[in-house]
C-alpha atoms as a PDB file:
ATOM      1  CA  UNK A   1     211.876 -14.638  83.867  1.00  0.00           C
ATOM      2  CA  UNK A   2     211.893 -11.882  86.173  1.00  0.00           C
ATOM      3  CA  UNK A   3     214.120 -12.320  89.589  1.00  0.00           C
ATOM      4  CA  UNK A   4     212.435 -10.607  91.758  1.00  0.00           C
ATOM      5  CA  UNK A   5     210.344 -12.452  94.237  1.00  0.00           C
ATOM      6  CA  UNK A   6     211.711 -15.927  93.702  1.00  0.00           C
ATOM      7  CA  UNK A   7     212.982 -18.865  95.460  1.00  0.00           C
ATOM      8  CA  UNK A   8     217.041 -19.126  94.717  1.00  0.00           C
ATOM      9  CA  UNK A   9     219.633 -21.332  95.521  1.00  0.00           C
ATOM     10  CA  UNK A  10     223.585 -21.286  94.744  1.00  0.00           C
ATOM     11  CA  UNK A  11     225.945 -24.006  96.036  1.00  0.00           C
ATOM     12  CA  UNK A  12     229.755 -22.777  96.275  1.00  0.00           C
ATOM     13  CA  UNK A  13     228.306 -19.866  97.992  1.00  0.00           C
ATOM     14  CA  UNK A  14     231.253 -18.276 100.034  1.00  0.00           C
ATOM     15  CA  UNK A  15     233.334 -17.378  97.217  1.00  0.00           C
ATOM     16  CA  UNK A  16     234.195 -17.079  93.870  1.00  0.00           C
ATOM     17  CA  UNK A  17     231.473 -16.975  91.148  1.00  0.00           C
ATOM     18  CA  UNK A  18     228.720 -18.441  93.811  1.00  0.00           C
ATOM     19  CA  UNK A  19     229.139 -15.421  96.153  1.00  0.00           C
ATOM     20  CA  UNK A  20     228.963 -13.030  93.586  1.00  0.00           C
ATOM     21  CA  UNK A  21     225.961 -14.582  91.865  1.00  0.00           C
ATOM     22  CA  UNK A  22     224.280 -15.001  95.299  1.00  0.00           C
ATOM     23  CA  UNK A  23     225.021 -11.253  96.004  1.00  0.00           C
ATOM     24  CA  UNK A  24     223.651  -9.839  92.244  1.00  0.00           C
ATOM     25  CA  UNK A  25     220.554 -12.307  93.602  1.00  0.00           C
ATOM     26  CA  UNK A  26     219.682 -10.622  96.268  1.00  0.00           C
ATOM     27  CA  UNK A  27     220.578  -7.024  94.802  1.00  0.00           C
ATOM     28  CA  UNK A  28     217.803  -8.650  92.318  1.00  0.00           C
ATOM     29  CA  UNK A  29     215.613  -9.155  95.745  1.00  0.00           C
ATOM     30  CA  UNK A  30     214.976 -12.317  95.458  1.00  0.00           C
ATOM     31  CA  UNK A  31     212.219 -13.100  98.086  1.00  0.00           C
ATOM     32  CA  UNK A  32     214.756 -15.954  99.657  1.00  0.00           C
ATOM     33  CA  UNK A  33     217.963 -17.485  99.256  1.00  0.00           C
ATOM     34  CA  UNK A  34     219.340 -20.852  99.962  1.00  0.00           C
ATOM     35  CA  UNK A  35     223.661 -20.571 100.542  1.00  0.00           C
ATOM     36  CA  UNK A  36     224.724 -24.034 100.142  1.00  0.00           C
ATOM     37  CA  UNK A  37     228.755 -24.489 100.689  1.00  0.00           C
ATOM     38  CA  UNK A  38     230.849 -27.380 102.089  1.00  0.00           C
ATOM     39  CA  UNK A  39     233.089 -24.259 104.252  1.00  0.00           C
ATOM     40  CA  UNK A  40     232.498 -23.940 108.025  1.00  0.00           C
ATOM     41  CA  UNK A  41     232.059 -20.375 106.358  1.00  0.00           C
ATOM     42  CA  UNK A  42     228.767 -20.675 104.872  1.00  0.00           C
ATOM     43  CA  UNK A  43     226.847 -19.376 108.083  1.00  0.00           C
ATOM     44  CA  UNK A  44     229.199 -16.257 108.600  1.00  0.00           C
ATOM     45  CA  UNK A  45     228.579 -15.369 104.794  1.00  0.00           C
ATOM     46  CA  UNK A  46     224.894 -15.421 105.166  1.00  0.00           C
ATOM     47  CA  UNK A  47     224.894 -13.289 108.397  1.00  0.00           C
ATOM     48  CA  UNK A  48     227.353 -10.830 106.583  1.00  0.00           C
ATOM     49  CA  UNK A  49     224.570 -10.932 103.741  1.00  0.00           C
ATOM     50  CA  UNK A  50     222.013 -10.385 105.837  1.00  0.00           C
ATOM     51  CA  UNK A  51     223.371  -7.539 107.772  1.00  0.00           C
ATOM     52  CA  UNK A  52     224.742  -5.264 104.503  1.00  0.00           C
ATOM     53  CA  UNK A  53     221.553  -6.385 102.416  1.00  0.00           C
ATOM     54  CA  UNK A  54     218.820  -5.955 105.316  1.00  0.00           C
ATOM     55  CA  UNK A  55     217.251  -8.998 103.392  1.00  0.00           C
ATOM     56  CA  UNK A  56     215.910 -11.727 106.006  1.00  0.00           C
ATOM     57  CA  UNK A  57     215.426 -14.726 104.605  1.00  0.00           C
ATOM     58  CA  UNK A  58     219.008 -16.107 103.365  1.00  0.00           C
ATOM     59  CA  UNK A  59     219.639 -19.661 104.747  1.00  0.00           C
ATOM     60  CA  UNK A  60     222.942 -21.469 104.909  1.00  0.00           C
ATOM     61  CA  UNK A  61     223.299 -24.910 104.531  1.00  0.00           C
ATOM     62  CA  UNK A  62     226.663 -26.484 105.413  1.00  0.00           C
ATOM     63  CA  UNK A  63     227.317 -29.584 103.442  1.00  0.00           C
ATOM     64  CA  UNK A  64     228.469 -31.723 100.902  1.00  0.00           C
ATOM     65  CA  UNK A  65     227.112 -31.233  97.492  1.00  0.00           C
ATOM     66  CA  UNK A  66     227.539 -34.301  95.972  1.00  0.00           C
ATOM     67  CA  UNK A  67     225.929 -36.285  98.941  1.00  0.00           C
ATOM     68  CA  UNK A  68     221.835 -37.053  97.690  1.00  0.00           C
ATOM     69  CA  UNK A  69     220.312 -36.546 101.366  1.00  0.00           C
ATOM     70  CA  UNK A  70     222.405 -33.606 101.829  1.00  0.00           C
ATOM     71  CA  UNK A  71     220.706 -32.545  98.558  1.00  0.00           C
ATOM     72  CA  UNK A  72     217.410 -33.334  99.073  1.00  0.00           C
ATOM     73  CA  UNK A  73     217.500 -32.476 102.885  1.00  0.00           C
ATOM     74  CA  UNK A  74     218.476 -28.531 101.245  1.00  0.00           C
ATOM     75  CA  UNK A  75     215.501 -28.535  98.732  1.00  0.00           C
ATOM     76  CA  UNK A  76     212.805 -29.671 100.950  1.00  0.00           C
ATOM     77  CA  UNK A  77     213.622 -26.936 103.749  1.00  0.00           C
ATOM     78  CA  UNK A  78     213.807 -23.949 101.410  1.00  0.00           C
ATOM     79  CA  UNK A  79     210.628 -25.474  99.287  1.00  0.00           C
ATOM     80  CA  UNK A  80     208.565 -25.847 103.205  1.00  0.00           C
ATOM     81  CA  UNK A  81     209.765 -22.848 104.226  1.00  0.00           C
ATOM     82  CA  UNK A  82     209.344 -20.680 100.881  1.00  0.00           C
ATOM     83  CA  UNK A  83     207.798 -22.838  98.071  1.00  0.00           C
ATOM     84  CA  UNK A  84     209.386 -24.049  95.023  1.00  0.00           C
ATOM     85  CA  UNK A  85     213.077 -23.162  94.215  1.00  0.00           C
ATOM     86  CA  UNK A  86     212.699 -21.345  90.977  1.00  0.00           C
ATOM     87  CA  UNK A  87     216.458 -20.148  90.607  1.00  0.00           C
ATOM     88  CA  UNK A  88     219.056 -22.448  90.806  1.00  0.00           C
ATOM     89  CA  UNK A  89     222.648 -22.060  90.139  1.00  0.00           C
ATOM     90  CA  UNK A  90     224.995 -25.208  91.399  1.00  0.00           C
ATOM     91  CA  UNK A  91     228.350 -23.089  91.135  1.00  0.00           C
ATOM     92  CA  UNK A  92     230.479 -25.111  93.547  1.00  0.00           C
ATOM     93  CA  UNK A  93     233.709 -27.183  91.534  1.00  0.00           C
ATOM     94  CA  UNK A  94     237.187 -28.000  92.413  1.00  0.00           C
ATOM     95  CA  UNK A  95     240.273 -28.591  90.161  1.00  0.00           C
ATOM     96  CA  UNK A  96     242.658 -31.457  89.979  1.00  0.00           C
ATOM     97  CA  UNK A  97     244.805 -31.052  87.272  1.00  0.00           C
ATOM     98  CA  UNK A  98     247.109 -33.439  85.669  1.00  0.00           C
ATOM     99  CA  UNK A  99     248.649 -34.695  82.508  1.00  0.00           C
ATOM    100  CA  UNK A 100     246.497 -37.992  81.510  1.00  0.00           C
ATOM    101  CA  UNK A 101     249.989 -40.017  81.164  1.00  0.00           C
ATOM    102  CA  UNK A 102     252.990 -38.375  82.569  1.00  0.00           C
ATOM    103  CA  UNK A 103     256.277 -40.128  81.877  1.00  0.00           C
ATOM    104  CA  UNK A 104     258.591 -40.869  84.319  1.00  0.00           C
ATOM    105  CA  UNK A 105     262.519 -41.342  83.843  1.00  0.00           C
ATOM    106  CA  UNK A 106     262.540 -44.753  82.032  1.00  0.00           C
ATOM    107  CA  UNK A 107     260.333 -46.292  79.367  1.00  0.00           C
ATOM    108  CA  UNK A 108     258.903 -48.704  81.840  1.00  0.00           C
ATOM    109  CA  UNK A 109     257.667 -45.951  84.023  1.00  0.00           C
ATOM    110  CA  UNK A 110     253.692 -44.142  82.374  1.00  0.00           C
ATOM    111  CA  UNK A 111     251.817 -42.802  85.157  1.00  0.00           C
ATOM    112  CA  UNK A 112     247.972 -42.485  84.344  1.00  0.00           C
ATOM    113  CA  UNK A 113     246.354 -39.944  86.205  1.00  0.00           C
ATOM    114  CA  UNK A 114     244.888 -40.743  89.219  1.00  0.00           C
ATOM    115  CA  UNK A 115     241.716 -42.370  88.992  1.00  0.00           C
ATOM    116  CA  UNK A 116     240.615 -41.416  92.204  1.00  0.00           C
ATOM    117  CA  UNK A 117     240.809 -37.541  91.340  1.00  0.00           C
ATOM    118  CA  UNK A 118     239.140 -38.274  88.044  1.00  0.00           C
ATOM    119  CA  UNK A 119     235.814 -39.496  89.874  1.00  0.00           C
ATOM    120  CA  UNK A 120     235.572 -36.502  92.372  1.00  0.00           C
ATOM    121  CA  UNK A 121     235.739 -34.587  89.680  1.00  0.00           C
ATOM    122  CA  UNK A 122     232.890 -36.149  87.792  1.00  0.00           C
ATOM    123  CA  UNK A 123     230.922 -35.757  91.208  1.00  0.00           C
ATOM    124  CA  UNK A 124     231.646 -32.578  92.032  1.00  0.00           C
ATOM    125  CA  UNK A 125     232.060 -30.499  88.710  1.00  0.00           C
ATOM    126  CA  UNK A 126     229.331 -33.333  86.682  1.00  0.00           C
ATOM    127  CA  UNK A 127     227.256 -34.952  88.762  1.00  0.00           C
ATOM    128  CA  UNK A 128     226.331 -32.403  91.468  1.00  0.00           C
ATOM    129  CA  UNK A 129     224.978 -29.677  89.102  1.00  0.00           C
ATOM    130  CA  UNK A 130     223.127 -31.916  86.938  1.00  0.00           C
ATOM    131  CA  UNK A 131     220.917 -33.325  90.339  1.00  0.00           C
ATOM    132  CA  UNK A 132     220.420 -30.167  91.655  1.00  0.00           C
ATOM    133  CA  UNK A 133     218.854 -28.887  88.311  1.00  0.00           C
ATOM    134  CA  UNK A 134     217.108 -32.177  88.164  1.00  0.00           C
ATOM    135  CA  UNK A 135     215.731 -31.509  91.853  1.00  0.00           C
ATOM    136  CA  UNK A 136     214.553 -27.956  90.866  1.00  0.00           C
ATOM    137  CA  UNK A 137     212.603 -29.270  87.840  1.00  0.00           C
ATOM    138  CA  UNK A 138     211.105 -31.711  90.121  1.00  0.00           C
ATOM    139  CA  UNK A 139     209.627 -29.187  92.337  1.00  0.00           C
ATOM    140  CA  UNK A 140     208.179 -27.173  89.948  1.00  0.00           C
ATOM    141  CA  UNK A 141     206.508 -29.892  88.419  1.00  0.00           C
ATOM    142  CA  UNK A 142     204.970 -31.256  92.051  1.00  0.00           C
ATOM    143  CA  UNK A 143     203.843 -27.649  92.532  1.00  0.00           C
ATOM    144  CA  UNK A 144     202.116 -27.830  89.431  1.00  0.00           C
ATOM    145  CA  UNK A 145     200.474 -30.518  90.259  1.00  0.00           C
ATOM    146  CA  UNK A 146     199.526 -29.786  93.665  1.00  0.00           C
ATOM    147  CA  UNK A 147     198.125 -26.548  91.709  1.00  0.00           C
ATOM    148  CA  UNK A 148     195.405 -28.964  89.650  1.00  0.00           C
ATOM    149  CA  UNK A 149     197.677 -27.649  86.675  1.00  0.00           C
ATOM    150  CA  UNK A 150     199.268 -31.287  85.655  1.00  0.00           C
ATOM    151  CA  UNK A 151     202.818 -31.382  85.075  1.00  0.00           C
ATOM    152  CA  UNK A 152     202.558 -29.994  81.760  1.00  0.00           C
ATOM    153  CA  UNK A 153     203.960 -26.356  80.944  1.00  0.00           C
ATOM    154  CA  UNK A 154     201.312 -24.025  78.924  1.00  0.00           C
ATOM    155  CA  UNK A 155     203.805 -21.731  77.107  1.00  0.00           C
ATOM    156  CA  UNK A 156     202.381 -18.888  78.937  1.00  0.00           C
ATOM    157  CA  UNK A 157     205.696 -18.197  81.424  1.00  0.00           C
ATOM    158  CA  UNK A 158     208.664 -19.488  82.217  1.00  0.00           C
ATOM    159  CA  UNK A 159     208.542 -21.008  86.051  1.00  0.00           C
ATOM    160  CA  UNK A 160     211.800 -21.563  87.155  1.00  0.00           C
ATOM    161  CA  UNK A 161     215.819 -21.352  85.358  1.00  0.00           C
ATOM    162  CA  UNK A 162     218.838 -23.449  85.923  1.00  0.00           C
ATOM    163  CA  UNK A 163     222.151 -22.318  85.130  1.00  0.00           C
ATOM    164  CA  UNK A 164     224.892 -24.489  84.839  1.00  0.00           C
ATOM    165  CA  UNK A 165     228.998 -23.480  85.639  1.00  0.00           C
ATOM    166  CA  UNK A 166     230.560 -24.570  82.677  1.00  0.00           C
ATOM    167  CA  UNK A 167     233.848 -23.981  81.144  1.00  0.00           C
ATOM    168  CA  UNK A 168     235.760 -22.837  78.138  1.00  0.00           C
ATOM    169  CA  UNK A 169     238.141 -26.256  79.305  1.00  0.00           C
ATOM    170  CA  UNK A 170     234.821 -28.101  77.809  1.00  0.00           C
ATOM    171  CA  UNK A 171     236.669 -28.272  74.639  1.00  0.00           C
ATOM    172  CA  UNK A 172     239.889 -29.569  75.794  1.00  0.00           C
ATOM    173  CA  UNK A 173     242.363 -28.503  77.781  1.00  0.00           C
ATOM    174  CA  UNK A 174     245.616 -30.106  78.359  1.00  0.00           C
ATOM    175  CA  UNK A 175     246.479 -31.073  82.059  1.00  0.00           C
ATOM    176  CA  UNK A 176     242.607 -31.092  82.704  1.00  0.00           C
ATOM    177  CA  UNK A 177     241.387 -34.547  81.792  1.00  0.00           C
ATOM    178  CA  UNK A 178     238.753 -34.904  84.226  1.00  0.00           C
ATOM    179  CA  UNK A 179     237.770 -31.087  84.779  1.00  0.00           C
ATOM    180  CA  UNK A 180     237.394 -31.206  80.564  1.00  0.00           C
ATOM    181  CA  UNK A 181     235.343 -34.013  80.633  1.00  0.00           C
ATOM    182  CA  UNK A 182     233.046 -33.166  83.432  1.00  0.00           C
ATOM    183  CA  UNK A 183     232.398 -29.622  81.704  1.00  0.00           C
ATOM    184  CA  UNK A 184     232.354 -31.502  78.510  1.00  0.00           C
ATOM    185  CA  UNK A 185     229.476 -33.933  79.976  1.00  0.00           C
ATOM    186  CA  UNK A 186     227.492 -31.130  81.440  1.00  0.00           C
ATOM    187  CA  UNK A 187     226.791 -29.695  77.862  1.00  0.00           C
ATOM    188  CA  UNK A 188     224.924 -32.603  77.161  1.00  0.00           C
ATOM    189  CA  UNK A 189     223.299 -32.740  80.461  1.00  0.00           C
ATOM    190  CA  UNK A 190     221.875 -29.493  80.212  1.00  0.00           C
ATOM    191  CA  UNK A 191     220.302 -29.474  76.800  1.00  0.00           C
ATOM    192  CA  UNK A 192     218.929 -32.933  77.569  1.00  0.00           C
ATOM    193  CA  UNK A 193     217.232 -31.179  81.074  1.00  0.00           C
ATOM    194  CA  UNK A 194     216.261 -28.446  79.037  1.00  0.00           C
ATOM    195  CA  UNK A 195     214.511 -30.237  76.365  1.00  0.00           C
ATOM    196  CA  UNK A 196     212.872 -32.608  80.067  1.00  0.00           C
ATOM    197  CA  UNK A 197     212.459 -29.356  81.837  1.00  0.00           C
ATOM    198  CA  UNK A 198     210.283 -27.460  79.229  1.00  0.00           C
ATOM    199  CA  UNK A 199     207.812 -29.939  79.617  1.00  0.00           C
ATOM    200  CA  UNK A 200     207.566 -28.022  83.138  1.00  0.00           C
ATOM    201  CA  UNK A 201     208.076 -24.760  82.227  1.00  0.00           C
ATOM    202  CA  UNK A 202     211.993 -24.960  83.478  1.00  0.00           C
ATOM    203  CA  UNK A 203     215.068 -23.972  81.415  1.00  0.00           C
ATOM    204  CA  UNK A 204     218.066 -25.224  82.378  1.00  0.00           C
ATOM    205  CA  UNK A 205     220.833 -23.181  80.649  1.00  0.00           C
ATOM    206  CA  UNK A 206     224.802 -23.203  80.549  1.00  0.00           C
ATOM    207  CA  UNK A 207     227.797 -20.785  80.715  1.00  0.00           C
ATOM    208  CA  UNK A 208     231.199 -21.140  79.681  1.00  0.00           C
ATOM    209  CA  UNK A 209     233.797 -18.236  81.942  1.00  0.00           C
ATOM    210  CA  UNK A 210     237.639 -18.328  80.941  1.00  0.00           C
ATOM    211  CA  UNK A 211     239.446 -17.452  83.376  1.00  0.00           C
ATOM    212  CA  UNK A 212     237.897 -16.097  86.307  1.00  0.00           C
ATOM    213  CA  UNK A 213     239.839 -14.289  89.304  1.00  0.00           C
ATOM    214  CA  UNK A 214     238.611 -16.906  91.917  1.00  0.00           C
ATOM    215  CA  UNK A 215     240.454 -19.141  94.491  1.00  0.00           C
ATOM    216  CA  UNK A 216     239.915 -21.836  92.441  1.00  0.00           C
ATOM    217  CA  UNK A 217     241.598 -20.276  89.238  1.00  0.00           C
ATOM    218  CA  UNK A 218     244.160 -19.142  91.676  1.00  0.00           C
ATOM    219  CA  UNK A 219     245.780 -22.555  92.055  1.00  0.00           C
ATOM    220  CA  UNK A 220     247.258 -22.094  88.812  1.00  0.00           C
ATOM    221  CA  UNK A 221     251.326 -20.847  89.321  1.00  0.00           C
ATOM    222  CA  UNK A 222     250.944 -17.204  88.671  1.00  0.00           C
ATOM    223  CA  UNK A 223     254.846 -17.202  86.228  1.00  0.00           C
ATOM    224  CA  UNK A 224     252.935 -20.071  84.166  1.00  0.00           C
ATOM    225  CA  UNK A 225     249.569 -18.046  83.995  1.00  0.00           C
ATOM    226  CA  UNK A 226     251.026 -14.976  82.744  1.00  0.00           C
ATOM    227  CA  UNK A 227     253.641 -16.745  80.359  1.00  0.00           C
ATOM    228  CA  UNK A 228     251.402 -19.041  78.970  1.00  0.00           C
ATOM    229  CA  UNK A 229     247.983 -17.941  79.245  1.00  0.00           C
ATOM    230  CA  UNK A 230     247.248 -15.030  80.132  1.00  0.00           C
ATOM    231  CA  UNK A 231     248.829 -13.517  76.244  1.00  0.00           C
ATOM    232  CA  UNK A 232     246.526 -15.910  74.908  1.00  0.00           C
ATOM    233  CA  UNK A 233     243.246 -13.538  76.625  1.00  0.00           C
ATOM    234  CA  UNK A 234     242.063 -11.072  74.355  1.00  0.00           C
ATOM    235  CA  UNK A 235     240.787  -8.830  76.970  1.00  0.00           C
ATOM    236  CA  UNK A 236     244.829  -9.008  78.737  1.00  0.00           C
ATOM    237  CA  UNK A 237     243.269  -9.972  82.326  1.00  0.00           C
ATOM    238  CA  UNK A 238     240.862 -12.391  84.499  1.00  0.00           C
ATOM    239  CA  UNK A 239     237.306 -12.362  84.205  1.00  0.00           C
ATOM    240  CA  UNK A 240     235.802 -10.926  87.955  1.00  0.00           C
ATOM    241  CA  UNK A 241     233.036 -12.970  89.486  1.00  0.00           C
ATOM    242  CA  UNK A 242     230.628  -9.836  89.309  1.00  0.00           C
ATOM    243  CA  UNK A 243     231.021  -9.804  85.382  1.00  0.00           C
ATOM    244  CA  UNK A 244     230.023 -13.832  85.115  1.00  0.00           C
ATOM    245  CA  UNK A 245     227.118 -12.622  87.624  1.00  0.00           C
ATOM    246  CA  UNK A 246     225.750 -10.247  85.335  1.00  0.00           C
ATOM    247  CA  UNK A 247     225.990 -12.479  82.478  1.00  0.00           C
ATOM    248  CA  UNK A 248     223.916 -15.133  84.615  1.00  0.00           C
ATOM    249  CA  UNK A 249     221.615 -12.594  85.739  1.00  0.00           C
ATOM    250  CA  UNK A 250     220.926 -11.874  81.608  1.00  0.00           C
ATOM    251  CA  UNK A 251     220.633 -15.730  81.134  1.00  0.00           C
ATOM    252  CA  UNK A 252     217.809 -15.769  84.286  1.00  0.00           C
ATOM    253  CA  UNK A 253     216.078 -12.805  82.933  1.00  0.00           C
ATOM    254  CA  UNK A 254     215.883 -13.501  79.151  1.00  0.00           C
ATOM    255  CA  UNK A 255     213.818 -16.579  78.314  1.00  0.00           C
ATOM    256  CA  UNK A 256     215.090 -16.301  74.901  1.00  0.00           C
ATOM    257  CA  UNK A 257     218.967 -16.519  75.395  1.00  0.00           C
ATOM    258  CA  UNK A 258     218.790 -20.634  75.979  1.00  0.00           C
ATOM    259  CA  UNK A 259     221.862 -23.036  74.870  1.00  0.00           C
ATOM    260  CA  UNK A 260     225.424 -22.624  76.129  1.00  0.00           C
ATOM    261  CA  UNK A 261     226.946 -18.896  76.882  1.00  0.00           C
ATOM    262  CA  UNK A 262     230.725 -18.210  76.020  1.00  0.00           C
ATOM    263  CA  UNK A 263     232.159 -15.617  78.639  1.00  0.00           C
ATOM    264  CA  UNK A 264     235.426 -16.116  77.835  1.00  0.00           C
ATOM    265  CA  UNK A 265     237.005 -12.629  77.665  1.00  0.00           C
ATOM    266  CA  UNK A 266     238.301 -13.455  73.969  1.00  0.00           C
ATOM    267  CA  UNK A 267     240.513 -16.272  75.043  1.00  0.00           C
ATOM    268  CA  UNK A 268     242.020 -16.922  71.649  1.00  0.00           C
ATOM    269  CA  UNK A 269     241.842 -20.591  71.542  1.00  0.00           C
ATOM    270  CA  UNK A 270     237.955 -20.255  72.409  1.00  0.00           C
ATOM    271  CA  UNK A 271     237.250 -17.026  70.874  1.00  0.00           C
END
């Protein structure tokens, strides 16, 4: 699907992978662009855009992701405004990372981990990206409808592309219970909205970074990361945010790369 001219939206916009992606986006011209970030920062980022792009129409929305009429309050202004989002990339996620059971001085004493931390990571890393694909799909197929064309896709051209944020962690990672099991869940969320979506003429599509130099990746202790990860990277460094950009940009633009995308930099464990 070609990127030029369409309706976009990336959550975790101010930073990290979102930023970059938003960025490659517009360097893409996209006609508009929906910011979506929980940061006071999100309106700075799009006026920064806007001035060293000279590209109007890039909204912010300040909010929380995971909230549904936060979510739906996003998608109805840009589709009013614009039409149809037809790009969507849900990149916002946090970390919380603990050992399952950690065991404390005597045998009496097994900590689980916290089950509060395990749900906001479901929400944030599991649940958010799967509604705001689910959302995109749904606009495309009212458009169609609206258009006299039904809901159902002719094969002719792909309308609209979600990409998922996973992780290489999707396969297990110790100390990451809940972020493994949210990026573990969204595999199977996105090839069930992709098989849904088609009926639409929507793919919905996921990618897999290692590690990635973002603020998020950055909470690991920097002695542990290069003792005990970073010799396990083929490549010898972090991933940059502008390389997992291009790679999305590839998955947007090629209707036949579909399924799950390993950009792991040859992490060994992975590779």
């Amino acid at each position: 699907m070609d990127i030029k001219s369409k309706i976009a939206l990336v959550t975790g916009a101010t930073g990290g992978i979102g930023l970059s992606i938003a960025s490659f986006l517009l360097r893409k011209q996209v006609r508009a662009i929906g910011l979506v970030d929980i940061s006071p920062a999100c309106p700075d980022i799009a006026e920064s855009l806007k001035n060293t792009t000279d590209h109007s129409n890039i909204k912010a929305f300040t909010g929380d992701v995971c909230e549904p009429a936060f979510r739906e309050t996003v998608f109805r202004t840009m589709e009013a405004e614009f039409g149809p989002v037809e790009i969507c990339v849900p990149a916002a996620g946090i970390l919380r990372d603990g050992l399952a059971v950690r065991a404390g001085p005597d045998s009496e004493d097994m900590a689980l981990y916290r089950l509060e931390d395990f749900r906001q990571v479901i929400d944030v890393n599991l649940v958010h990206p799967t509604y705001w694909a689910m959302e995109t799909i749904a606009g495309i197929a009212r458009r169609n409808r609206l258009n006299g064309t039904g809901s159902r896709h002719d094969g002719t051209a792909i309308q609209a592309v979600n990409i998922l944020i996973g992780s290489v962690s999707s396969r297990g990672n110790r100390g990451q219970i809940s972020y493994s099991a949210a990026k573990s869940g969204l595999c199977g969320a996105t090839a069930t909205l992709n098989k849904e979506g088609l009926y639409h003429g929507v793919l919905t599509k996921i990618i897999h970074p290692g590690f990635v130099d973002t603020p998020m990746v950055d909470q690991v202790d920097p002695d542990y990361f290069d003792n005990h990860l970073k010799p396990d990277i083929g490549l010898g460094r972090k991933i940059q945010p502008d390389e997992i950009a291009e790679c999305i940009g590839s998955m947007i633009e090629n209707d036949a790369l579909t399924g799950e995308l390993w950009a792991s930099a040859s992490l060994r464990p992975f590779a």
